[in-house]
N, C-alpha and C. Protein backbone atom coordinates (compact mmCIF):
# COMPACT_ATOMS: atom_id res chain seq x y z
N UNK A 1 9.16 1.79 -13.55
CA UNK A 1 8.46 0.71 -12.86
C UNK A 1 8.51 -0.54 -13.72
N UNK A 2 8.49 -1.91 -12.88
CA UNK A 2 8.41 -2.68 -13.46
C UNK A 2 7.16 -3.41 -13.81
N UNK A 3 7.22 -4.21 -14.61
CA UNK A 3 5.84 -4.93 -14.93
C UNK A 3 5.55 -6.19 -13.71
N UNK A 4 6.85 -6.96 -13.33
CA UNK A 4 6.36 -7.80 -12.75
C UNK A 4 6.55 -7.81 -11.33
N UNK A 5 5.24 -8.40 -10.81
CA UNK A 5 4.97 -8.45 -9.65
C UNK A 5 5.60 -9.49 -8.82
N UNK A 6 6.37 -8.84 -7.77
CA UNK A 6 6.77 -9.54 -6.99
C UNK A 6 6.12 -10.48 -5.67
N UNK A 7 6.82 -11.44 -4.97
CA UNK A 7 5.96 -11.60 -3.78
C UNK A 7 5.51 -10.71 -3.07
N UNK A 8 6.73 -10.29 -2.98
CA UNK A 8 6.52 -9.20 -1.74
C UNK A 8 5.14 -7.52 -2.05
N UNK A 9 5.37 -7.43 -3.37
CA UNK A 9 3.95 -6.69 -4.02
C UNK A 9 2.93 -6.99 -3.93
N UNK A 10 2.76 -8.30 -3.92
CA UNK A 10 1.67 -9.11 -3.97
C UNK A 10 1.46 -8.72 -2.49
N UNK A 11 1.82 -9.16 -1.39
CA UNK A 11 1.93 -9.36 -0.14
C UNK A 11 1.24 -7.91 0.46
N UNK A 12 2.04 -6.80 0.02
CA UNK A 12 1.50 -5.27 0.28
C UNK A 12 0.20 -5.06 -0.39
N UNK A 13 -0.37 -5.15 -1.38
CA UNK A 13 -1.21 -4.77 -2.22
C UNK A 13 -2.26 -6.04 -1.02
N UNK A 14 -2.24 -6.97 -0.53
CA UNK A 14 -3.29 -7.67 -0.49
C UNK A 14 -3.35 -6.90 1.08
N UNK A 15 -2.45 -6.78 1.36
CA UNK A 15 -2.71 -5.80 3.20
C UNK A 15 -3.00 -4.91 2.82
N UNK A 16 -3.05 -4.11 2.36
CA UNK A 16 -3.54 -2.62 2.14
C UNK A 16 -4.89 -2.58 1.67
N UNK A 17 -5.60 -4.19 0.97
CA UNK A 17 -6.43 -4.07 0.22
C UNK A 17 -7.33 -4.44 1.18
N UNK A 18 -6.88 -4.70 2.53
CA UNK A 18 -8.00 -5.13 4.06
C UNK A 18 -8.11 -3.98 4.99
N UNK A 19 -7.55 -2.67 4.55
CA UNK A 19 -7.55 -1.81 5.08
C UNK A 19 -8.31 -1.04 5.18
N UNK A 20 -9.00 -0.48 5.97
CA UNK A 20 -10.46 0.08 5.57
C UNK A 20 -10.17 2.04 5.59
N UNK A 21 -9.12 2.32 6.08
CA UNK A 21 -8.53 3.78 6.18
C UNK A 21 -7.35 3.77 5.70
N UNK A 22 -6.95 5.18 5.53
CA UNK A 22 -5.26 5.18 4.67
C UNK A 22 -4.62 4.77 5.76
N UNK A 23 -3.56 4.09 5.71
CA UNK A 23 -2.44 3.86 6.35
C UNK A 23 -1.02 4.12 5.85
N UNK A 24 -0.20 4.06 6.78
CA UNK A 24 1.33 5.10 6.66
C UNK A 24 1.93 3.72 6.30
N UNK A 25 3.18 3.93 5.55
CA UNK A 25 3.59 2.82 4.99
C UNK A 25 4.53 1.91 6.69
N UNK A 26 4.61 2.80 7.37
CA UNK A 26 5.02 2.11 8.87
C UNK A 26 3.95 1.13 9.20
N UNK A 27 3.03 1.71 9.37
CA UNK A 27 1.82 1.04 9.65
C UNK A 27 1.33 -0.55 8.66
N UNK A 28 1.94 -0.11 7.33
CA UNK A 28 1.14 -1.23 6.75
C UNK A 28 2.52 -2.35 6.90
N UNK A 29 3.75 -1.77 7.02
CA UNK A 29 4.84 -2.65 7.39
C UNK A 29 4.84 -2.91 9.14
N UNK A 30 4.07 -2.68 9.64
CA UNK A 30 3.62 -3.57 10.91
C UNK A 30 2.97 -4.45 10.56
N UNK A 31 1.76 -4.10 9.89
CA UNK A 31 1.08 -5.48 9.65
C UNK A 31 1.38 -6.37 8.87
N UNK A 32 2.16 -6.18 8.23
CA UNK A 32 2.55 -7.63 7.28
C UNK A 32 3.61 -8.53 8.40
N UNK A 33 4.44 -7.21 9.02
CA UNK A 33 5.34 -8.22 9.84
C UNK A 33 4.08 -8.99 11.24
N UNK A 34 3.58 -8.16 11.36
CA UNK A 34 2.48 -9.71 12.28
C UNK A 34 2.17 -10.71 11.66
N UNK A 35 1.40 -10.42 10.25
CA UNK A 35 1.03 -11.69 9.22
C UNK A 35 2.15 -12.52 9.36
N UNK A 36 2.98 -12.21 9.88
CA UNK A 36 4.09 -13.49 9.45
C UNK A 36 4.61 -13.23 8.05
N UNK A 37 4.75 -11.99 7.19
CA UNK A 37 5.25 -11.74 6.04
C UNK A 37 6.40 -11.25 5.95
N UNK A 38 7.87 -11.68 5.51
CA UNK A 38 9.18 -11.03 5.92
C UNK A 38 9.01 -10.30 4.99
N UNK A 39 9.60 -8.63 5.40
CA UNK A 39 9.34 -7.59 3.98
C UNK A 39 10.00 -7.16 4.67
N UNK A 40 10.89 -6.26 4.14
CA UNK A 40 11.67 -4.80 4.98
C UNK A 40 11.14 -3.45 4.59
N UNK A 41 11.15 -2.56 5.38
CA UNK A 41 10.46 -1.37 5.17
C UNK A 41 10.66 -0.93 3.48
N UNK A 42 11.54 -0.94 3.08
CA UNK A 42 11.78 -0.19 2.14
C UNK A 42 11.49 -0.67 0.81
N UNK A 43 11.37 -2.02 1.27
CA UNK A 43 10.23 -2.63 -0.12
C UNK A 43 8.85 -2.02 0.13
N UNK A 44 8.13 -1.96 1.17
CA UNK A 44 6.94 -1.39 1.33
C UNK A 44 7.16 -0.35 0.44
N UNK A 45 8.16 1.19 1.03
CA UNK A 45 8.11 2.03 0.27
C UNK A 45 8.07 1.96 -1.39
N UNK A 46 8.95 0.91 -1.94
CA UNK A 46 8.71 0.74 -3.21
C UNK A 46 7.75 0.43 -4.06
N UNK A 47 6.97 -0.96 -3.18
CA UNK A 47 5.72 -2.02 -3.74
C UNK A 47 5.00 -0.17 -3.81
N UNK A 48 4.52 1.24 -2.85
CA UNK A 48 3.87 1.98 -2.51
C UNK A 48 3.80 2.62 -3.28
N UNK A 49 5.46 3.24 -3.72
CA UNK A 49 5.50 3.95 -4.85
C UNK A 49 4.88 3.59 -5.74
N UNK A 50 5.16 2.40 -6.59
CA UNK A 50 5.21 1.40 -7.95
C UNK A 50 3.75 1.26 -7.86
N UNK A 51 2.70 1.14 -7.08
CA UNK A 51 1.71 1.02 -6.81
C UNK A 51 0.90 2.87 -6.77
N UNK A 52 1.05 3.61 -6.57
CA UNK A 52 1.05 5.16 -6.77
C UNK A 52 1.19 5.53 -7.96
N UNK A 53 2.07 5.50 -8.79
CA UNK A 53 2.70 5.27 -10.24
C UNK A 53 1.84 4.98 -11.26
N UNK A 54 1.25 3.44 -10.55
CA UNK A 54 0.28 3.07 -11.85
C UNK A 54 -1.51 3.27 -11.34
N UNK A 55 -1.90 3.85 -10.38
CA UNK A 55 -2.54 4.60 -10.27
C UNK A 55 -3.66 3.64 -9.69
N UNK A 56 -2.98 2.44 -8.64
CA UNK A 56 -3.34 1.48 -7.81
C UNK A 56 -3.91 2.25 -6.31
N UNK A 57 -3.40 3.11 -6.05
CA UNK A 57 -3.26 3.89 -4.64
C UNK A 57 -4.03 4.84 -4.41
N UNK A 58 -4.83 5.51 -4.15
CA UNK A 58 -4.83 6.73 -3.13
C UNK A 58 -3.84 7.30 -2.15
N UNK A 59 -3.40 8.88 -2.19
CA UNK A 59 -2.46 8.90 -1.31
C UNK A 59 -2.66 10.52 -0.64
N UNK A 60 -2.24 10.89 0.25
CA UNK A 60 -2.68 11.87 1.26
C UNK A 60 -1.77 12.07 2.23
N UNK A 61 -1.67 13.37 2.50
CA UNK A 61 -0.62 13.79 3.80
C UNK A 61 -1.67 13.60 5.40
N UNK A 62 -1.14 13.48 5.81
CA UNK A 62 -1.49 13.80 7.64
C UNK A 62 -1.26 15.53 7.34
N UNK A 63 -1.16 15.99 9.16
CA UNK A 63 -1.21 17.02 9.26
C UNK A 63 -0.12 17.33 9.44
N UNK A 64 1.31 15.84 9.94
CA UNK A 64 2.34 16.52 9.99
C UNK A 64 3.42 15.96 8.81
N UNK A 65 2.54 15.84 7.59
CA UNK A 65 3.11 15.98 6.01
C UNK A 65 3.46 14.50 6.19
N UNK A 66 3.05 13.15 6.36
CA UNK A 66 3.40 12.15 6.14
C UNK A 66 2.36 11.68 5.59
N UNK A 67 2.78 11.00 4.25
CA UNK A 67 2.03 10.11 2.85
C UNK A 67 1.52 8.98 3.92
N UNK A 68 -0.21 8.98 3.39
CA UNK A 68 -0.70 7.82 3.96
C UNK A 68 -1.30 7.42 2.69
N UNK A 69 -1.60 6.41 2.73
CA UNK A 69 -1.98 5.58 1.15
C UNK A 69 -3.33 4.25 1.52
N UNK A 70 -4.03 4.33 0.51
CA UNK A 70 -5.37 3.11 0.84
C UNK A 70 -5.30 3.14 -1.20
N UNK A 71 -5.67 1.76 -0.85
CA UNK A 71 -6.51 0.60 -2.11
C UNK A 71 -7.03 1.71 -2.60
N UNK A 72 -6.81 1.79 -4.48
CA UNK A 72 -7.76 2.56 -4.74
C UNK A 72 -8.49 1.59 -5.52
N UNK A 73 -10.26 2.06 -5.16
CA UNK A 73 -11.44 0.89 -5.77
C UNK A 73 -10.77 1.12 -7.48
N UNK A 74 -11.16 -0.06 -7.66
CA UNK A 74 -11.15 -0.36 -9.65
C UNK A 74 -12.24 0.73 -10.00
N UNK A 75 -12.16 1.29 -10.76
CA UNK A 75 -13.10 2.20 -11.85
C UNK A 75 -14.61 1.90 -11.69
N UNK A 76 -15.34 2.43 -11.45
CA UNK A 76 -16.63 2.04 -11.72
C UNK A 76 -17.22 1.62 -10.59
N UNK A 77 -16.79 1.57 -9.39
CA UNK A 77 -16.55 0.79 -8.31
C UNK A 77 -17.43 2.15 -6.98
N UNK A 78 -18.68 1.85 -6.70
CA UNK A 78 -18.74 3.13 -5.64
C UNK A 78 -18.25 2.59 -3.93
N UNK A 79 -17.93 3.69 -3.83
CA UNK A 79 -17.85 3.57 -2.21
C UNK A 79 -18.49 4.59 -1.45
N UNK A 80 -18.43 4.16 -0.14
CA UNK A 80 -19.25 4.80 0.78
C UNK A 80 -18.40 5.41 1.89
């Protein structure tokens, strides 16, 4: 992984970070393409990974084995 953040990282990390449930990386590459954000799927998958990696993410299967992923809170951080 790299250190620096791209637009397009930036771009995923701030949609995902309005997300209030996990979402499938299809899903979060719908919504950026409404935002008006050009990304292609497969940067999603990457910004997702690279973001998983450094331990930015939460991540979880469905029932039919597809990775859904949500914001993980900063440390110290409760949720409800």
């Amino acid at each position: 992984m790299t250190s620096r953040v791209t637009r397009q990282t930036s771009a995923v990390l701030r949609v995902l970070t309005g997300c209030q449930d996990f979402v499938s990386a299809q899903e979060l590459h719908t919504l950026l393409t409404a935002a008006d954000i050009s990304i292609g799927l497969t940067t999603v998958y990457r910004a997702l990974r690279d973001l998983e990696a450094a331990g930015g993410a939460d991540v979880v299967r469905d029932d039919a084995g597809e990775r859904l992923y949500r914001r993980r809170p900063p440390t110290g951080t409760a949720t409800t």
